[in-house]
C-alpha atoms as a PDB file:
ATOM      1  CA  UNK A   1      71.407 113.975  99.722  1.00  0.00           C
ATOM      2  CA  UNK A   2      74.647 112.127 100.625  1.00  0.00           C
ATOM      3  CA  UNK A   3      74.502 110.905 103.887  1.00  0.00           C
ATOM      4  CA  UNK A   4      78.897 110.378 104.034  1.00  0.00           C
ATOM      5  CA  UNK A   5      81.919 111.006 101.676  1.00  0.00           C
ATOM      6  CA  UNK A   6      84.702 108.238 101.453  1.00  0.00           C
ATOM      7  CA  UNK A   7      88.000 109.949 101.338  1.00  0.00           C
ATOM      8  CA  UNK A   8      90.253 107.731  99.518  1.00  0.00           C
ATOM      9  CA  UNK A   9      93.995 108.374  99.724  1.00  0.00           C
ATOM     10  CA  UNK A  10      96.061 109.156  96.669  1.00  0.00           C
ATOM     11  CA  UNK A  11      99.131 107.533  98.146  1.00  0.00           C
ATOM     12  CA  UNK A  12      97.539 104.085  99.264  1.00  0.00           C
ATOM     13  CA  UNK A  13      97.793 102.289  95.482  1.00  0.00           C
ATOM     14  CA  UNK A  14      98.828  98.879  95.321  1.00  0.00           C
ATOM     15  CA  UNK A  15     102.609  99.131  94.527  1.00  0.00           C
ATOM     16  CA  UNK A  16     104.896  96.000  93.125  1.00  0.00           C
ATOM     17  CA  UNK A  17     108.426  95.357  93.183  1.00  0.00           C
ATOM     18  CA  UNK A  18     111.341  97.039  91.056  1.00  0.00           C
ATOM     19  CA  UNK A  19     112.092  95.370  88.244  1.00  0.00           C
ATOM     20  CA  UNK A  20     115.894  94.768  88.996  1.00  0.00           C
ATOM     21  CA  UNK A  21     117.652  91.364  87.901  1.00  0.00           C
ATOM     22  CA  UNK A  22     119.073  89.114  90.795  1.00  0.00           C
ATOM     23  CA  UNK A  23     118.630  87.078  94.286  1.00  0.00           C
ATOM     24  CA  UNK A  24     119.125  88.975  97.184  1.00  0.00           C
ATOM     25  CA  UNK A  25     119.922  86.745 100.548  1.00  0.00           C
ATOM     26  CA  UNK A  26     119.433  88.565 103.988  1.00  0.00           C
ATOM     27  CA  UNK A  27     121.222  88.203 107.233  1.00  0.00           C
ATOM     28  CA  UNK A  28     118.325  85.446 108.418  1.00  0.00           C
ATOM     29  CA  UNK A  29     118.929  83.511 105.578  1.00  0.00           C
ATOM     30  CA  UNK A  30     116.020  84.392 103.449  1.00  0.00           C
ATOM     31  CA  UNK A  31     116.180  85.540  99.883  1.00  0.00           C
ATOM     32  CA  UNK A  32     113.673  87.465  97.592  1.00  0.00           C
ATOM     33  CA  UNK A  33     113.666  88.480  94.071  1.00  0.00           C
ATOM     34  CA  UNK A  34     112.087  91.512  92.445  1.00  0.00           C
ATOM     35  CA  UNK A  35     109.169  91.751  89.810  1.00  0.00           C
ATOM     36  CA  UNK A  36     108.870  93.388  87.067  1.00  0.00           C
ATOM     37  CA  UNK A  37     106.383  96.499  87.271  1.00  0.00           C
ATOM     38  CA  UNK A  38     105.412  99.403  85.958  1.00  0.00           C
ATOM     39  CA  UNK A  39     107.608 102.638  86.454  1.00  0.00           C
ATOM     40  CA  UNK A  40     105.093 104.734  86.907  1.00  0.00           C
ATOM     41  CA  UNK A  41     104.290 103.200  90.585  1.00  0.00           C
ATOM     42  CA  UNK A  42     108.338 102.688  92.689  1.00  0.00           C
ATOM     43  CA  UNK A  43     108.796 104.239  95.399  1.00  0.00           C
ATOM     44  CA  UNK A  44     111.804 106.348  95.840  1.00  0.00           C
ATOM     45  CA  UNK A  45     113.880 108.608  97.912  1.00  0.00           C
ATOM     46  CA  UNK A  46     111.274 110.951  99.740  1.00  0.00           C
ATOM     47  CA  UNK A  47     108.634 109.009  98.336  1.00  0.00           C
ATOM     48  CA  UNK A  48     109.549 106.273 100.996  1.00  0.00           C
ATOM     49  CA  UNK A  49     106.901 106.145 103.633  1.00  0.00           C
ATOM     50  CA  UNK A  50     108.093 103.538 105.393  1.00  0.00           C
ATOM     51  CA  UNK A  51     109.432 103.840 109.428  1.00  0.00           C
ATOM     52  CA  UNK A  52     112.253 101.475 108.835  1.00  0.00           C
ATOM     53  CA  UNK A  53     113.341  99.820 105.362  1.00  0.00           C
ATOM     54  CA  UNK A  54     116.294  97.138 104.856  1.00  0.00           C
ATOM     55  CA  UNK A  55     119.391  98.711 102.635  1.00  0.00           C
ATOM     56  CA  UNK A  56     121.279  97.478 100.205  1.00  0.00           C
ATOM     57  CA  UNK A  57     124.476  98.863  98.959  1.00  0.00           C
ATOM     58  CA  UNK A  58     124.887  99.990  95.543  1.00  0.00           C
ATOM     59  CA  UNK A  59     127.281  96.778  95.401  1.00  0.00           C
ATOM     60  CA  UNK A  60     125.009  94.827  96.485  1.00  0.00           C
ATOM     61  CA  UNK A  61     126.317  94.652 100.455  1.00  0.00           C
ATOM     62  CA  UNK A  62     124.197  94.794 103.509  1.00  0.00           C
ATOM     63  CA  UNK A  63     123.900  97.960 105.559  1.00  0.00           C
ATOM     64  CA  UNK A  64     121.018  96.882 107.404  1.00  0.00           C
ATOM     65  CA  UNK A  65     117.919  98.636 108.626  1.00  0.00           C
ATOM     66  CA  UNK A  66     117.730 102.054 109.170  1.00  0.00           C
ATOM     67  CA  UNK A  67     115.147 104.711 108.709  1.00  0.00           C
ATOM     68  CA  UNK A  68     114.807 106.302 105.080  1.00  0.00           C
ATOM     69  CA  UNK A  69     116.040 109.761 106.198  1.00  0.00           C
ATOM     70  CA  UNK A  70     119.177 108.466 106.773  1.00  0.00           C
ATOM     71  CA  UNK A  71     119.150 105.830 103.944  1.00  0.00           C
ATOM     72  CA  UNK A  72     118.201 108.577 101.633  1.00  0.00           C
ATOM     73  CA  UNK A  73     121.440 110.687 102.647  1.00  0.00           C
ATOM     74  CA  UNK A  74     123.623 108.021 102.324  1.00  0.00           C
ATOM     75  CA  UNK A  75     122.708 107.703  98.714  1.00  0.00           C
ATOM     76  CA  UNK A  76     123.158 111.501  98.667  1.00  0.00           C
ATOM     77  CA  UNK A  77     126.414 111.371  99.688  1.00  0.00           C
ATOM     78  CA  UNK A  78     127.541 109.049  96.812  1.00  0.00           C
ATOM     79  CA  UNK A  79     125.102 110.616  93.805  1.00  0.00           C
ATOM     80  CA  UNK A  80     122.612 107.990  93.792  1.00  0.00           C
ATOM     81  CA  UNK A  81     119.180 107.353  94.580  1.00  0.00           C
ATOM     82  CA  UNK A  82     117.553 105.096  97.008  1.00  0.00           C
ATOM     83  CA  UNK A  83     114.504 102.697  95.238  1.00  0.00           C
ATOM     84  CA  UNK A  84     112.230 100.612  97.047  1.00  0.00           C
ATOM     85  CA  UNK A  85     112.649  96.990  95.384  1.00  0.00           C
ATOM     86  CA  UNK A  86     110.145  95.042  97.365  1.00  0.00           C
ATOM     87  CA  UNK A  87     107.639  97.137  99.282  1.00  0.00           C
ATOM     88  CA  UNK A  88     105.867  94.181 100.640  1.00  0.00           C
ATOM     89  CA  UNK A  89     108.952  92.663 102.393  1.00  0.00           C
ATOM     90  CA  UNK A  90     109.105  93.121 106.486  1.00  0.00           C
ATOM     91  CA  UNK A  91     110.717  95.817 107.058  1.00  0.00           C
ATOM     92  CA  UNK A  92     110.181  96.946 102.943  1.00  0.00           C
ATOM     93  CA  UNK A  93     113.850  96.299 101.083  1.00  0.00           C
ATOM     94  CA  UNK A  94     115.067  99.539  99.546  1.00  0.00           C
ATOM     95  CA  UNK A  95     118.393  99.604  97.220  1.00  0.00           C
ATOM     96  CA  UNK A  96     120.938 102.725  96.483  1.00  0.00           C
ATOM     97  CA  UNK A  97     121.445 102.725  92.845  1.00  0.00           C
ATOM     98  CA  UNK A  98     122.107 104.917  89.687  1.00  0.00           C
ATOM     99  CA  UNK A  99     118.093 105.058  88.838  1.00  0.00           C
ATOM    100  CA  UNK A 100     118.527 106.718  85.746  1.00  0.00           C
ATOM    101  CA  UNK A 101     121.014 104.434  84.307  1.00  0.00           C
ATOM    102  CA  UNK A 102     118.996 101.276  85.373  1.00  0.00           C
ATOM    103  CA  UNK A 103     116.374 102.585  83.604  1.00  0.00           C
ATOM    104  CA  UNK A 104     118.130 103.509  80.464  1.00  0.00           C
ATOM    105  CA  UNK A 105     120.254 100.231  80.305  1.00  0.00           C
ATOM    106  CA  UNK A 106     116.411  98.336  80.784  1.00  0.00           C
ATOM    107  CA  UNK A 107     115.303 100.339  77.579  1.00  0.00           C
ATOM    108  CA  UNK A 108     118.032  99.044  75.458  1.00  0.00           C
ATOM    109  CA  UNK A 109     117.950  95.429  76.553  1.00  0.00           C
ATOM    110  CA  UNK A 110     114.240  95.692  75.463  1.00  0.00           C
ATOM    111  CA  UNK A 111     115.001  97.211  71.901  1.00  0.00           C
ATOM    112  CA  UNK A 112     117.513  95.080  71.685  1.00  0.00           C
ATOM    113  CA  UNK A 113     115.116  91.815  72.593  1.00  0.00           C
ATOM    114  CA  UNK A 114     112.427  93.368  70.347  1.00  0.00           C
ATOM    115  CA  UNK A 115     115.028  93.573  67.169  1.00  0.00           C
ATOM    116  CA  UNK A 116     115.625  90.152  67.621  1.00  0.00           C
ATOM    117  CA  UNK A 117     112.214  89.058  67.660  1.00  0.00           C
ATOM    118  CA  UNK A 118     110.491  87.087  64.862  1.00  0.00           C
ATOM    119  CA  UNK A 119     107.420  88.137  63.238  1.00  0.00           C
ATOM    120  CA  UNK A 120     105.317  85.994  61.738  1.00  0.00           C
ATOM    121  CA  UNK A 121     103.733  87.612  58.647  1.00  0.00           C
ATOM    122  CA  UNK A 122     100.237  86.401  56.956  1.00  0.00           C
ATOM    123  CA  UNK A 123     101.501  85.523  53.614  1.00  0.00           C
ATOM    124  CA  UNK A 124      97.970  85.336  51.196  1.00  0.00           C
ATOM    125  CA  UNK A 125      98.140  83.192  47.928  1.00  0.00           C
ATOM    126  CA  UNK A 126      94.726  83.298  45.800  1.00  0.00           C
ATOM    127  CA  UNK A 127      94.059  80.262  43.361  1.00  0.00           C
ATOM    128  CA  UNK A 128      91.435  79.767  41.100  1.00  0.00           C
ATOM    129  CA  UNK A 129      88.654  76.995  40.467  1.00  0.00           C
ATOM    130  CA  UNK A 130      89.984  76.211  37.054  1.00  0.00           C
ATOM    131  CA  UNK A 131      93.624  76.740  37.438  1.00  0.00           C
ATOM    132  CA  UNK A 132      96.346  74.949  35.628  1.00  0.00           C
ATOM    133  CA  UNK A 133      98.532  72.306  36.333  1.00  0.00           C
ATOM    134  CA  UNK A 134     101.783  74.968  36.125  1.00  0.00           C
ATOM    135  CA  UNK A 135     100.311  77.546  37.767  1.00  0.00           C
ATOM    136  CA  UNK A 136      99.004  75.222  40.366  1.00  0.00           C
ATOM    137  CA  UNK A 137     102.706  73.861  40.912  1.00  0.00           C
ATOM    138  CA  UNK A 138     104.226  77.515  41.057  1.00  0.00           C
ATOM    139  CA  UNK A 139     101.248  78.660  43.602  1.00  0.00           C
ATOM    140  CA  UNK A 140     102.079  75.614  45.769  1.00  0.00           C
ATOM    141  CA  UNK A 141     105.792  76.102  45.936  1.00  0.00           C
ATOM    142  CA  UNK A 142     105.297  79.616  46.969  1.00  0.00           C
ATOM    143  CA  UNK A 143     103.208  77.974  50.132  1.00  0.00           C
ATOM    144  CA  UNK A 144     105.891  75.904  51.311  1.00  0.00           C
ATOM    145  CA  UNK A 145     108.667  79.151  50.932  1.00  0.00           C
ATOM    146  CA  UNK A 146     106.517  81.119  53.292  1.00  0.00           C
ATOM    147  CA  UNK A 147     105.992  78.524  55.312  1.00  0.00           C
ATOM    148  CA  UNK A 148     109.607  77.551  55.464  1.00  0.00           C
ATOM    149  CA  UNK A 149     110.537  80.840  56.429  1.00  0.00           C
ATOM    150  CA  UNK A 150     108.258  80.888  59.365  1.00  0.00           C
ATOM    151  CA  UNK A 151     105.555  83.027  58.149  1.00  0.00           C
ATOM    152  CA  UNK A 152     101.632  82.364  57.762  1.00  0.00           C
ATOM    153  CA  UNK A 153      99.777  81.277  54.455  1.00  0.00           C
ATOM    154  CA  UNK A 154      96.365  82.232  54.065  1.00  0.00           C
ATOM    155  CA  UNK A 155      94.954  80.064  50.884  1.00  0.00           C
ATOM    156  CA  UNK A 156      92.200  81.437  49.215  1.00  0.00           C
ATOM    157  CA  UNK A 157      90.152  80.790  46.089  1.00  0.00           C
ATOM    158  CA  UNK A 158      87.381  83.398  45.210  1.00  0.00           C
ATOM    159  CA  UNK A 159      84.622  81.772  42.697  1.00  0.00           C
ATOM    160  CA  UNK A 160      83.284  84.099  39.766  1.00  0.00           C
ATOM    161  CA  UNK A 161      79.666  84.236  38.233  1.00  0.00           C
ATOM    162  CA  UNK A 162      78.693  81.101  37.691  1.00  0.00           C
ATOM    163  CA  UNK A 163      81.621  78.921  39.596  1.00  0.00           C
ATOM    164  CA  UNK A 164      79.447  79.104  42.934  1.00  0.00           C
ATOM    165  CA  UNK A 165      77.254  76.361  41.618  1.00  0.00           C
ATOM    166  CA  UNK A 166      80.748  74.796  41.609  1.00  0.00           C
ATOM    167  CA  UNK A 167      82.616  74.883  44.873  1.00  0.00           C
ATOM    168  CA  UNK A 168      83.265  71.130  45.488  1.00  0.00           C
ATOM    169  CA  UNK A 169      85.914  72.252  42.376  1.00  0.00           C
ATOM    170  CA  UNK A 170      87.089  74.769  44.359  1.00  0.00           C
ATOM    171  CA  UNK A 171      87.347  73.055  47.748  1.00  0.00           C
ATOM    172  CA  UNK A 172      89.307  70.420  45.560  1.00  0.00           C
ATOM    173  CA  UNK A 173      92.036  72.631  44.881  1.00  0.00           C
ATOM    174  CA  UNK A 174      92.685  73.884  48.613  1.00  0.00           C
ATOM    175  CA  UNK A 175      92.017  70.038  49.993  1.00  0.00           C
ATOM    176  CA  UNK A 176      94.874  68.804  47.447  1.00  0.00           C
ATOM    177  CA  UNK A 177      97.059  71.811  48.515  1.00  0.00           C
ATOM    178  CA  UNK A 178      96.568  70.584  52.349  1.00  0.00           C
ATOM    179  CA  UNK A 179      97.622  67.345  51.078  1.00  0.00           C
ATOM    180  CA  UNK A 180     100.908  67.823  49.384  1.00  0.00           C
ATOM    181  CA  UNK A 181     101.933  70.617  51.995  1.00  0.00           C
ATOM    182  CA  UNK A 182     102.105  67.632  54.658  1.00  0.00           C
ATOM    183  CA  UNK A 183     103.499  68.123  57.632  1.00  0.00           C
ATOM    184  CA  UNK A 184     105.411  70.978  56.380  1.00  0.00           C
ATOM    185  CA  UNK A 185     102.903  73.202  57.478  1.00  0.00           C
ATOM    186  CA  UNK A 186      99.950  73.250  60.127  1.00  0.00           C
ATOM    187  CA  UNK A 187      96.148  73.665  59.349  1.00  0.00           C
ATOM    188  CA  UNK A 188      95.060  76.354  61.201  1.00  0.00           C
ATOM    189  CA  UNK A 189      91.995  76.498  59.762  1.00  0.00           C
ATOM    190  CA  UNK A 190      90.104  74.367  57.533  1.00  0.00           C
ATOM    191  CA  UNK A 191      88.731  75.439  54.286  1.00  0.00           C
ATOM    192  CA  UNK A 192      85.639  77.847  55.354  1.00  0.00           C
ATOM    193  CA  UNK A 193      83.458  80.237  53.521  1.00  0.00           C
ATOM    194  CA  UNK A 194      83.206  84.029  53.217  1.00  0.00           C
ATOM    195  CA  UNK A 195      80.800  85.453  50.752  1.00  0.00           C
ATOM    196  CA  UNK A 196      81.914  84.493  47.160  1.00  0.00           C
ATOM    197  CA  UNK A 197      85.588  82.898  48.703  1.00  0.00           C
ATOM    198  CA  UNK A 198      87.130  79.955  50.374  1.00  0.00           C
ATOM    199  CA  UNK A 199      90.164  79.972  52.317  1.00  0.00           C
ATOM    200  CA  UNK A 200      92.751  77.710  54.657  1.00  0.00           C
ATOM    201  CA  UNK A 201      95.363  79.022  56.612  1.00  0.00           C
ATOM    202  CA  UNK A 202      98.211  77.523  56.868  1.00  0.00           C
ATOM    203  CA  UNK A 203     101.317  78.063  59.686  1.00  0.00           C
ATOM    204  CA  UNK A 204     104.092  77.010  60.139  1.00  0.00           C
ATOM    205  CA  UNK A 205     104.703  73.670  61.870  1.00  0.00           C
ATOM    206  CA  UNK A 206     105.755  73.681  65.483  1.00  0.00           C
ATOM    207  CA  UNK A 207     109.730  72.767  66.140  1.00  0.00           C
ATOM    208  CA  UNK A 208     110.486  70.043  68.878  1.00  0.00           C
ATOM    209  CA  UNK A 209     113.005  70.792  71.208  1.00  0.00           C
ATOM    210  CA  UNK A 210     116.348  68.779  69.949  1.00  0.00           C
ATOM    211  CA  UNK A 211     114.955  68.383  66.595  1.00  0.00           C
ATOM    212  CA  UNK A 212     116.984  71.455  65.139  1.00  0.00           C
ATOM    213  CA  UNK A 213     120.535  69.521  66.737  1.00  0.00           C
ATOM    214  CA  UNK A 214     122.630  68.153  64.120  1.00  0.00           C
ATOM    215  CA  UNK A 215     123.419  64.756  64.486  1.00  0.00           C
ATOM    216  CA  UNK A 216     126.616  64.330  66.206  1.00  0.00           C
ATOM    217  CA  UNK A 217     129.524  63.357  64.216  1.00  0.00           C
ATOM    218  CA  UNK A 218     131.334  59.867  65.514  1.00  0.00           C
ATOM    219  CA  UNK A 219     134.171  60.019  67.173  1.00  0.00           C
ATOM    220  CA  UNK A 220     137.600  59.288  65.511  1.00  0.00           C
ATOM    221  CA  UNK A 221     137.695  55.790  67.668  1.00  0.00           C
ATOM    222  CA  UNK A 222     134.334  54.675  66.598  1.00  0.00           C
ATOM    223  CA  UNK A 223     135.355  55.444  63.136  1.00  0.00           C
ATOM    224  CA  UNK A 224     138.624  53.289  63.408  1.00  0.00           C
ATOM    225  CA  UNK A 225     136.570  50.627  64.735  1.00  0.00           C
ATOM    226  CA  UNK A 226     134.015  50.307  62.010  1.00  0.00           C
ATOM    227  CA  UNK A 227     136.633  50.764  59.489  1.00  0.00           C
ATOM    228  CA  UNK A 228     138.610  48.181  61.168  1.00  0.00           C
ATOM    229  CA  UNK A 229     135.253  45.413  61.099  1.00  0.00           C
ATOM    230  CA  UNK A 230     134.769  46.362  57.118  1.00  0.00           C
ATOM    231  CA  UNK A 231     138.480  45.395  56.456  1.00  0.00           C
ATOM    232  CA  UNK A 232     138.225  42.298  58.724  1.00  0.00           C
ATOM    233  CA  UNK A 233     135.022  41.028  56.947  1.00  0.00           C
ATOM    234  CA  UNK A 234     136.177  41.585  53.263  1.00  0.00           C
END
């Protein structure tokens, strides 16, 4: 027999920010800036619950505090909605904007940050214990052009009947291939067995910051100079 129920409200979940872009700066000289969250959980218009909230203008202005009844109808009055941007603020801060839009313009700027993503692709090239030289050379090249255009290489060499009493040949193969791949590539993970096959995976190696800068031409003084030194010493 239950001796007490807990009543839990439905309205009392832990709510973040509005994910809106920018630095707001109040009247006291403090500033905040929003969070991304989850749409599922703003606050707005009637939603509001709070006694007072801080308003800002769909420009961005101050209008100061005010309750959310008449915040509410002064984004009415222009076709807008009123969004609670930072619930946890003192009073909470509350902007009049096109909600809608803001939410469509936020889907595109994802697509469009998802289009221009990379993605790196596992790229699987299978050798053989008693492969030839040509092939060899062919199977290797085809490692460095995957890793050169930024995508995983997963070497692997599967042994056959009786080539299991034989995999120090096989591990031969994918420890040379490690070696002449260099530090064009990254070892991931060392050769390693699964059932009747080796593999290595290779990636691609890690860029430094700068390193992609082209070296900077010198300027047409410097070039006078030098120029100016070789005829001089001849």
């Amino acid at each position: 027999m239950l001796t007490g129920v807990a009543l839990v409200s439905c309205y009392n979940f832990p709510v973040s920010p509005l994910p809106v872009s920018g630095n707001f700066r109040l009247k006291s000289g403090k500033s905040f800036q929003e969070d991304r969250i989850d749409k599922r959980f703003i606050r707005m218009n009637e939603r509001i619950r709070a006694r007072e909230i801080r308003v800002i203008g769909a420009d961005g202005e101050q209008l100061g505090i005010m309750t959310p009844q008449d915040a509410t109808r002064k984004a009415r009055e222009q076709n807008l909605d009123l969004v609670e941007i930072s619930p946890t603020a003192q009073p909470p801060v509350c902007r009049i904007m096109d909600y809608g839009k803001f939410l469509y313009e936020q889907e595109k700027k994802e697509r469009a940050a998802k289009k221009n993503q990379k993605q790196i692709v596992l790229k699987e090239v299978k050798f053989s214990v008693n492969v030839d030289e040509h092939d060899y050379v062919t199977k290797r090249n085809h490692v460095l052009r995957f890793l050169e255009e930024g995508d995983k290489v997963k070497a692997s060499l599967r042994f056959r009947g009786r080539e299991m009493a034989h995999q120090n040949l096989g591990r031969k193969v994918l420890e040379r291939l490690m070696t002449e791949v260099g530090d064009k590539g990254i070892i991931e993970f060392r050769p390693r067995m699964e059932g009747n096959t080796v593999h290595v995976i290779l990636a691609p190696p890690r860029q430094v910051p700068g390193s992609s800068k082209k070296q900077e031409k010198p300027k047409p003084q410097q070039q006078a100079a030098s120029g100016g030194q070789t005829q001089s010493s001849s």
